[in-house]
N, C-alpha and C. Protein backbone atom coordinates (compact mmCIF):
# COMPACT_ATOMS: atom_id res chain seq x y z
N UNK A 1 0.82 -1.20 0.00
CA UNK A 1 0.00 0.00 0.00
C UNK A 1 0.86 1.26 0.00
N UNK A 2 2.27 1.29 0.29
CA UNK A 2 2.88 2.08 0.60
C UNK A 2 3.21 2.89 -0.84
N UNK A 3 3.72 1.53 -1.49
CA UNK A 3 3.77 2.40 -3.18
C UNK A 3 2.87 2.96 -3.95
N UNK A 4 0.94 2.25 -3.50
CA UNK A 4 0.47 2.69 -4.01
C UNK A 4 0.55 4.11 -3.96
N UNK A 5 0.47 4.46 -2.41
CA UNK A 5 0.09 5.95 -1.91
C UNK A 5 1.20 6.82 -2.44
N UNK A 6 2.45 6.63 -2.78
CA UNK A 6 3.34 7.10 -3.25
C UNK A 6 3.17 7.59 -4.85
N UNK A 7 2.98 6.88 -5.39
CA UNK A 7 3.11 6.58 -7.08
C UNK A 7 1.10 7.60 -7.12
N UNK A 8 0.44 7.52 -6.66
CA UNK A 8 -0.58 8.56 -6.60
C UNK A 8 -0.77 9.85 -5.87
N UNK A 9 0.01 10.13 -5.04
CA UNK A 9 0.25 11.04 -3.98
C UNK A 9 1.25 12.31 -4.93
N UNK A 10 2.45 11.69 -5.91
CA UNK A 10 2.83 12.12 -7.23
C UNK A 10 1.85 12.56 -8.32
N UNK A 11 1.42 11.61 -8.51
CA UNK A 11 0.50 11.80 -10.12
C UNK A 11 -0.54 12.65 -9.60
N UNK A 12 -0.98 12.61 -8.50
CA UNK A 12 -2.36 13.89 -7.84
C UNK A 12 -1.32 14.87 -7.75
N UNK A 13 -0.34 15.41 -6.88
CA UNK A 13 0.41 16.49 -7.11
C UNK A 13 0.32 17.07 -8.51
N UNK A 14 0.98 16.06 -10.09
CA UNK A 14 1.10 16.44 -11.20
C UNK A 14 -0.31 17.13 -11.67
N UNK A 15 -1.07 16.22 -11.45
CA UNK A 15 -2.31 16.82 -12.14
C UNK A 15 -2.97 17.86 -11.49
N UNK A 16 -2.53 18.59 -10.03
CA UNK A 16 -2.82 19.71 -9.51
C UNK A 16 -2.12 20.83 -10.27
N UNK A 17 -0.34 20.03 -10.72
CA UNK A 17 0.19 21.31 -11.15
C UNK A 17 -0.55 21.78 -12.84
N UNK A 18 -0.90 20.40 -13.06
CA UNK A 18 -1.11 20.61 -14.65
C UNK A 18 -2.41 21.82 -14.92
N UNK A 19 -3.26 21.73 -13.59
CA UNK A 19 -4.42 22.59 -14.18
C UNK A 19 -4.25 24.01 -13.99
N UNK A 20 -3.05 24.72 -13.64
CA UNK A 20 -2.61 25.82 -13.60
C UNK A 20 -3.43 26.81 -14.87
N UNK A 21 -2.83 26.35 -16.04
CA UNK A 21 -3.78 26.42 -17.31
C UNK A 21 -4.99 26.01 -17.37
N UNK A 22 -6.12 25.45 -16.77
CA UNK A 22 -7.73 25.26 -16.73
C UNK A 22 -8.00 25.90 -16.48
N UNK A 23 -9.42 26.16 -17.20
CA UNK A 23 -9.99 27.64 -16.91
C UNK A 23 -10.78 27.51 -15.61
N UNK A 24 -10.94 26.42 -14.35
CA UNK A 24 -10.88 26.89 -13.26
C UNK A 24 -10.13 26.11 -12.34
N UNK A 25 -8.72 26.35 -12.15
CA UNK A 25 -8.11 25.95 -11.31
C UNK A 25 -8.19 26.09 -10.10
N UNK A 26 -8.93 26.62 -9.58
CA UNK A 26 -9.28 26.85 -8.32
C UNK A 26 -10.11 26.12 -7.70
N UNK A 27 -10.89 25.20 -8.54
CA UNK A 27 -11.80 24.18 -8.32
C UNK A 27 -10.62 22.56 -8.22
N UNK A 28 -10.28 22.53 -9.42
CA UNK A 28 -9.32 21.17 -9.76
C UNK A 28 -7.81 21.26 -8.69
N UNK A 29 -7.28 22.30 -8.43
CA UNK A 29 -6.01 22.18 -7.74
C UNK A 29 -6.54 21.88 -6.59
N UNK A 30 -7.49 22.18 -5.61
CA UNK A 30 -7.90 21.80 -4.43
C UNK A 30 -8.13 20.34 -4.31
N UNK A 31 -8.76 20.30 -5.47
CA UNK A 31 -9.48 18.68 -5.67
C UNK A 31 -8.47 17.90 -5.63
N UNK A 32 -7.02 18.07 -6.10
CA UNK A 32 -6.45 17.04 -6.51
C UNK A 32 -4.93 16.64 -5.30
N UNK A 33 -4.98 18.25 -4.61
CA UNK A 33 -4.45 18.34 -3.62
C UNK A 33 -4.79 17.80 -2.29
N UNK A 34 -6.49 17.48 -2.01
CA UNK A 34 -6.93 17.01 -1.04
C UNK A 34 -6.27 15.60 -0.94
N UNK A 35 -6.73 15.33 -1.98
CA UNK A 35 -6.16 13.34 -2.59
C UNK A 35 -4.33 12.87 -2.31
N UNK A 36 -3.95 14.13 -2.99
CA UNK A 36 -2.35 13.96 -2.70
C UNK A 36 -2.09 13.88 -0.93
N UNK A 37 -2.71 14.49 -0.47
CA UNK A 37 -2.09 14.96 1.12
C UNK A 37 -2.95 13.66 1.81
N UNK A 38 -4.05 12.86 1.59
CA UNK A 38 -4.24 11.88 1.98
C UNK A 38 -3.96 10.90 1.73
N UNK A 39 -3.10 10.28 0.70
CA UNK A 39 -2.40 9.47 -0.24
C UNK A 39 -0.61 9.70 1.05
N UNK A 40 -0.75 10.87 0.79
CA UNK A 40 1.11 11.01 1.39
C UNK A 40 0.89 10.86 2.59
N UNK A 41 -0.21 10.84 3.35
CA UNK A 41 -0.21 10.62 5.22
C UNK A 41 -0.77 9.19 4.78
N UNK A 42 -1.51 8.48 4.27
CA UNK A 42 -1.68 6.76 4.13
C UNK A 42 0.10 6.06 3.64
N UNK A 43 0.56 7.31 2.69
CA UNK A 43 1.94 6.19 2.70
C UNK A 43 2.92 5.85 3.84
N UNK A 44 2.44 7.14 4.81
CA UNK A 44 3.29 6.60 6.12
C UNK A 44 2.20 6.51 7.32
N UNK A 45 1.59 5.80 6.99
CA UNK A 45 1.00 4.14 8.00
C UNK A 45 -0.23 5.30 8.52
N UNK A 46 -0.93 6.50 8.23
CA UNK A 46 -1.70 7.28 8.93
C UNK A 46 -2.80 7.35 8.07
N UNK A 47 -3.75 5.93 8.40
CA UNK A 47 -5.29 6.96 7.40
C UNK A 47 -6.27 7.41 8.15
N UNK A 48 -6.54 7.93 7.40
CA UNK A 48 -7.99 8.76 7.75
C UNK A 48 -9.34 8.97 6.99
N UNK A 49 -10.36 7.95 8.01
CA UNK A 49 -10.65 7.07 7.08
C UNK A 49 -12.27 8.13 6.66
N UNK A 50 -12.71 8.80 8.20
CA UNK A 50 -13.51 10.14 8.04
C UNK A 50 -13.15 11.21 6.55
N UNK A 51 -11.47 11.56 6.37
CA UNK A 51 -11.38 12.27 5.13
C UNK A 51 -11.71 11.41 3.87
N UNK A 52 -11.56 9.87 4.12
CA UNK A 52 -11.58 9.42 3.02
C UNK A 52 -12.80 9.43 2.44
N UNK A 53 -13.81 9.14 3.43
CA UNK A 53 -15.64 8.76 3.30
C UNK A 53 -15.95 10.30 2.31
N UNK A 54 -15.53 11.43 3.31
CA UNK A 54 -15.92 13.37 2.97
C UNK A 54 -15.46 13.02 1.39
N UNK A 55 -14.03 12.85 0.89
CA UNK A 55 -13.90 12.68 -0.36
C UNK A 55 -14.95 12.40 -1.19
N UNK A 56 -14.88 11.08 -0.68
CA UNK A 56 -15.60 9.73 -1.66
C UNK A 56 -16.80 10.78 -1.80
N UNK A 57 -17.35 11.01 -1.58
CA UNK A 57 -18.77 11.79 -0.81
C UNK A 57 -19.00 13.12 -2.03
N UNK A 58 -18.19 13.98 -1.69
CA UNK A 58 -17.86 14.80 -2.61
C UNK A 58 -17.49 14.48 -4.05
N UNK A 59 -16.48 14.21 -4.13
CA UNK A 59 -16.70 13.38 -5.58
C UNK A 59 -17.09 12.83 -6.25
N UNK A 60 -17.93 11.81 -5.84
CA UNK A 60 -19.11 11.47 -6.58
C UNK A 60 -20.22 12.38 -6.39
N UNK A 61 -20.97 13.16 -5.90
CA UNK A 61 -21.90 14.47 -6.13
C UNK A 61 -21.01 15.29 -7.35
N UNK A 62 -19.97 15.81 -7.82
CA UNK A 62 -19.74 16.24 -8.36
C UNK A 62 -19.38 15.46 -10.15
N UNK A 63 -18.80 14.37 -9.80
CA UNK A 63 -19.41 13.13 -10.81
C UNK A 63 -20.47 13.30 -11.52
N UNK A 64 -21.50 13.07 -10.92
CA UNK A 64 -22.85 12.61 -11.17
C UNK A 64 -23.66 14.16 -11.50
N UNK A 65 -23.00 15.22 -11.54
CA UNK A 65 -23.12 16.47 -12.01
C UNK A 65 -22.34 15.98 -13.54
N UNK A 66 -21.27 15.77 -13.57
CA UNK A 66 -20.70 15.92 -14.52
C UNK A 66 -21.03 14.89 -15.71
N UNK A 67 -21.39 13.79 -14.93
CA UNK A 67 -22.35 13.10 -15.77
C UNK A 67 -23.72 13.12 -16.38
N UNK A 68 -24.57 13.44 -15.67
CA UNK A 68 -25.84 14.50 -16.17
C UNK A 68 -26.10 15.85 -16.98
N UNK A 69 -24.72 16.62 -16.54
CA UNK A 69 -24.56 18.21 -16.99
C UNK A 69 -25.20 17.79 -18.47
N UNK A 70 -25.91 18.88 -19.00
CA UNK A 70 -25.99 19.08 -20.77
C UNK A 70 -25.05 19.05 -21.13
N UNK A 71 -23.73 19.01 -21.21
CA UNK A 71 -22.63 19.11 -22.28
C UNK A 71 -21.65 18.32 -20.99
N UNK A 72 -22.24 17.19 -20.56
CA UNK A 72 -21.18 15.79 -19.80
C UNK A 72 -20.95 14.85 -20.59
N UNK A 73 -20.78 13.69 -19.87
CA UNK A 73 -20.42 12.71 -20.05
C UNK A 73 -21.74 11.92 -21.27
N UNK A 74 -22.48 11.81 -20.79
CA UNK A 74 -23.84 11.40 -21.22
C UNK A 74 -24.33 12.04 -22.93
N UNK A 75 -23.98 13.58 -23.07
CA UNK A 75 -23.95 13.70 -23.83
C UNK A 75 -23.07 14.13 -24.69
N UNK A 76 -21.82 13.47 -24.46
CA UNK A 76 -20.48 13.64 -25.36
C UNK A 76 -20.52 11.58 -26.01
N UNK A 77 -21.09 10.91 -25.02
CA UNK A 77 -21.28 9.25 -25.23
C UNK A 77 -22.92 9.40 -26.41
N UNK A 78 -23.44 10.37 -26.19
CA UNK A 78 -24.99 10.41 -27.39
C UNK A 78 -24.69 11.04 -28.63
N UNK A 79 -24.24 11.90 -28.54
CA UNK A 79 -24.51 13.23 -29.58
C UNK A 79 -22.60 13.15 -29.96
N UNK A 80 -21.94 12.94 -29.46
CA UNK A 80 -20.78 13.18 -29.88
C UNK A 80 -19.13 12.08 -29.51
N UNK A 81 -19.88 10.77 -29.80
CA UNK A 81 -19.14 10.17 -29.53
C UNK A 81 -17.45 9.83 -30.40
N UNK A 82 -18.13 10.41 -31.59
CA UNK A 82 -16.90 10.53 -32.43
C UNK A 82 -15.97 11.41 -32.09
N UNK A 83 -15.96 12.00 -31.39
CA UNK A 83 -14.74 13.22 -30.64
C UNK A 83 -14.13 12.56 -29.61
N UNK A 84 -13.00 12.59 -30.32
CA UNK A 84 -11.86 11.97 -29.34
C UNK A 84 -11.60 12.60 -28.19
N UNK A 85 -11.73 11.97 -26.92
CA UNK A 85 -11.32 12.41 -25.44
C UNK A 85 -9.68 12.89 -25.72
N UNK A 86 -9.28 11.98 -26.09
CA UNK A 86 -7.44 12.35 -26.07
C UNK A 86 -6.94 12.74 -27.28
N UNK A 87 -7.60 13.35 -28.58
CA UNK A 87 -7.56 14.34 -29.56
C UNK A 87 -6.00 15.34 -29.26
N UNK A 88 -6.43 16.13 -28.78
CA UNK A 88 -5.65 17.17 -28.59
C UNK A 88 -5.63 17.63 -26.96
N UNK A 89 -4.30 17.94 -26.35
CA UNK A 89 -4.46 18.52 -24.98
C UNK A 89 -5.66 19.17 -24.64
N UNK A 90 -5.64 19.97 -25.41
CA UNK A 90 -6.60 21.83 -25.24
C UNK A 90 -7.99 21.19 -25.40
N UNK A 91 -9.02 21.09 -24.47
CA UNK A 91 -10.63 20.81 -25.20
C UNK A 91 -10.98 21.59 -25.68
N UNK A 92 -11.08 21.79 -26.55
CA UNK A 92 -12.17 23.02 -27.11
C UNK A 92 -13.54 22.97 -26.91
N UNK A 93 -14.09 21.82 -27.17
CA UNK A 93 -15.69 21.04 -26.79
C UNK A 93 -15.60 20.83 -25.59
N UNK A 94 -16.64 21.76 -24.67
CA UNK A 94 -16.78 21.64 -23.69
C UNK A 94 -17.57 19.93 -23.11
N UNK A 95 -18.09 19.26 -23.97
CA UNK A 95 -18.09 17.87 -23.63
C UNK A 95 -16.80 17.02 -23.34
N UNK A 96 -16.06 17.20 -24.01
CA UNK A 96 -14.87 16.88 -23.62
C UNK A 96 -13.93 17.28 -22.48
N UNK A 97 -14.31 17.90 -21.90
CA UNK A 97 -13.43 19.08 -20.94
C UNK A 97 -14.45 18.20 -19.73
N UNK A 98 -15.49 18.26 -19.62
CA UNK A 98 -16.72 17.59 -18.50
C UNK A 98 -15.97 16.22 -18.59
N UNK A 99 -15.69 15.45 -19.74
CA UNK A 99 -15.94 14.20 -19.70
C UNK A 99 -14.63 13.60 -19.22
N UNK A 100 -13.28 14.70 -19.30
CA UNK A 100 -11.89 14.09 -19.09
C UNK A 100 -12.16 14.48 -17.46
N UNK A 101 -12.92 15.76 -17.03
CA UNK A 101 -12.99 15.53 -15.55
C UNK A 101 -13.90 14.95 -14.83
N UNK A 102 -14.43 14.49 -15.30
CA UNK A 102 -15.67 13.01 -14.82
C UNK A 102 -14.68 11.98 -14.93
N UNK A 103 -13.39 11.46 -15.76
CA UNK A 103 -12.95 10.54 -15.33
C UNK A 103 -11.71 10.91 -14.68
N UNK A 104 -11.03 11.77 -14.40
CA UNK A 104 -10.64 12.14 -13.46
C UNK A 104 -10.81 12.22 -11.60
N UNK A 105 -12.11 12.32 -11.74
CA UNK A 105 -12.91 12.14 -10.75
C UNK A 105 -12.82 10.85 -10.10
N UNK A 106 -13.39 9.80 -11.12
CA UNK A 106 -13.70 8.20 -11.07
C UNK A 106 -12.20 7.89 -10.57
N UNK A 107 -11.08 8.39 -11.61
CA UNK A 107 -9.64 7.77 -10.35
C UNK A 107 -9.59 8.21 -9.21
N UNK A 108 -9.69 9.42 -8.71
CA UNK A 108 -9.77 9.99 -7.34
C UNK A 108 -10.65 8.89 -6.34
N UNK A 109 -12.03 8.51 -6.69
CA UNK A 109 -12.60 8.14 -6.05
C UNK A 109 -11.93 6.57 -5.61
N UNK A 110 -11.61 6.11 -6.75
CA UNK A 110 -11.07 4.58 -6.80
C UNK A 110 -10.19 4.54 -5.59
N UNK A 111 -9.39 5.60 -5.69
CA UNK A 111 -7.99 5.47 -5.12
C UNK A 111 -8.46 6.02 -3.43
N UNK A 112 -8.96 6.77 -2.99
CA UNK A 112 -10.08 7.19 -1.88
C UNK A 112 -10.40 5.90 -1.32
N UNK A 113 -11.36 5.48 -2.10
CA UNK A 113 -11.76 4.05 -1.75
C UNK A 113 -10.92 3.11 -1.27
N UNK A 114 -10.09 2.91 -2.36
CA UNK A 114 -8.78 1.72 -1.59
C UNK A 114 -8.25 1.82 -0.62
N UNK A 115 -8.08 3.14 -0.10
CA UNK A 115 -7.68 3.51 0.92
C UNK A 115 -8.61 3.66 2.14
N UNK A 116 -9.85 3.93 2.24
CA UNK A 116 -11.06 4.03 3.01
C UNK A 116 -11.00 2.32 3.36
N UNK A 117 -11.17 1.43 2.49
CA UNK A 117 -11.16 -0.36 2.82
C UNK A 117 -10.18 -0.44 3.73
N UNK A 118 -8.75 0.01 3.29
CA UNK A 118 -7.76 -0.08 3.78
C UNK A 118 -7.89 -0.50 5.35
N UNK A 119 -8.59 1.11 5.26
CA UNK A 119 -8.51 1.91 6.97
C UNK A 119 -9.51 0.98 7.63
N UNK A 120 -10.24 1.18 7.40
CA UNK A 120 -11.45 -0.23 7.90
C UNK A 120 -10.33 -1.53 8.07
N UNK A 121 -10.10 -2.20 7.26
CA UNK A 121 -9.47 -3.42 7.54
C UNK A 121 -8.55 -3.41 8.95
N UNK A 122 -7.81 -2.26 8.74
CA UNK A 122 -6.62 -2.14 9.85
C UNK A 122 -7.40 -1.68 10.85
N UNK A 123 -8.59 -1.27 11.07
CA UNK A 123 -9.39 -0.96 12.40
C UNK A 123 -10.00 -2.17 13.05
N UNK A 124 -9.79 -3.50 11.83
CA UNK A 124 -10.99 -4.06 12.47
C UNK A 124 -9.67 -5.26 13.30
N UNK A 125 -8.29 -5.05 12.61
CA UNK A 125 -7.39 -6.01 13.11
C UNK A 125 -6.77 -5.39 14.06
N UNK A 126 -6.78 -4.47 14.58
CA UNK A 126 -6.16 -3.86 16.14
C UNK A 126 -6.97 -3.58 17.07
């Protein structure tokens, strides 16, 4: 578990720095920073399993926005499935821009999760 939290505790850092350029970083750098700083206190033996649940919690409400939104997930998979997610860096189609952070989201949550089981498991063996 240690590498996991490591090797994601990185890649959430990266993708905090990457949205510097998104047109709202102020939403995504928080988001991705919460994940890193709970990822880097799980890699040294400390979870927390209350931040993990608040995550999980949050992120999927915002998911399930992004999946419903008029120009989400839902309707970039109906109306515009021929537009490549990984096309070009820059979205221009705001379906695309919803739909790379709807799955963005879905890793956050995954990785939340693994770590939320985690914490449970090690509560229920001490």
């Amino acid at each position: 578990m240690k590498i996991f939290n490591i090797i994601f505790c990185v890649l959430f850092i990266l993708f905090a720095a990457l949205q510097y350029n998104d047109p709202d970083p102020y939403v995504w750098m928080p988001i991705y920073l919460y994940a890193a700083a709970l990822c880097y206190l799980a890699a040294r033996g400390n979870y927390v399993p209350k931040a993990y649940f608040a995550g999980i919690v949050v992120y999927t409400v915002y998911a399930a926005y992004l999946l419903f939104d008029k120009t989400g997930v839902i309707n970039w998979l109906t109306a515009h499935s021929d537009d490549s997610m990984v096309q070009t860096m820059k979205a221009q189609k705001p379906w695309i821009e919803e739909s790379r952070e709807f799955f963005g989201l879905v890793i956050l949550i995954v990785v939340l999760a693994v770590n939320w089981i985690k914490s449970r498991q090690q509560k229920l063996v001490v």
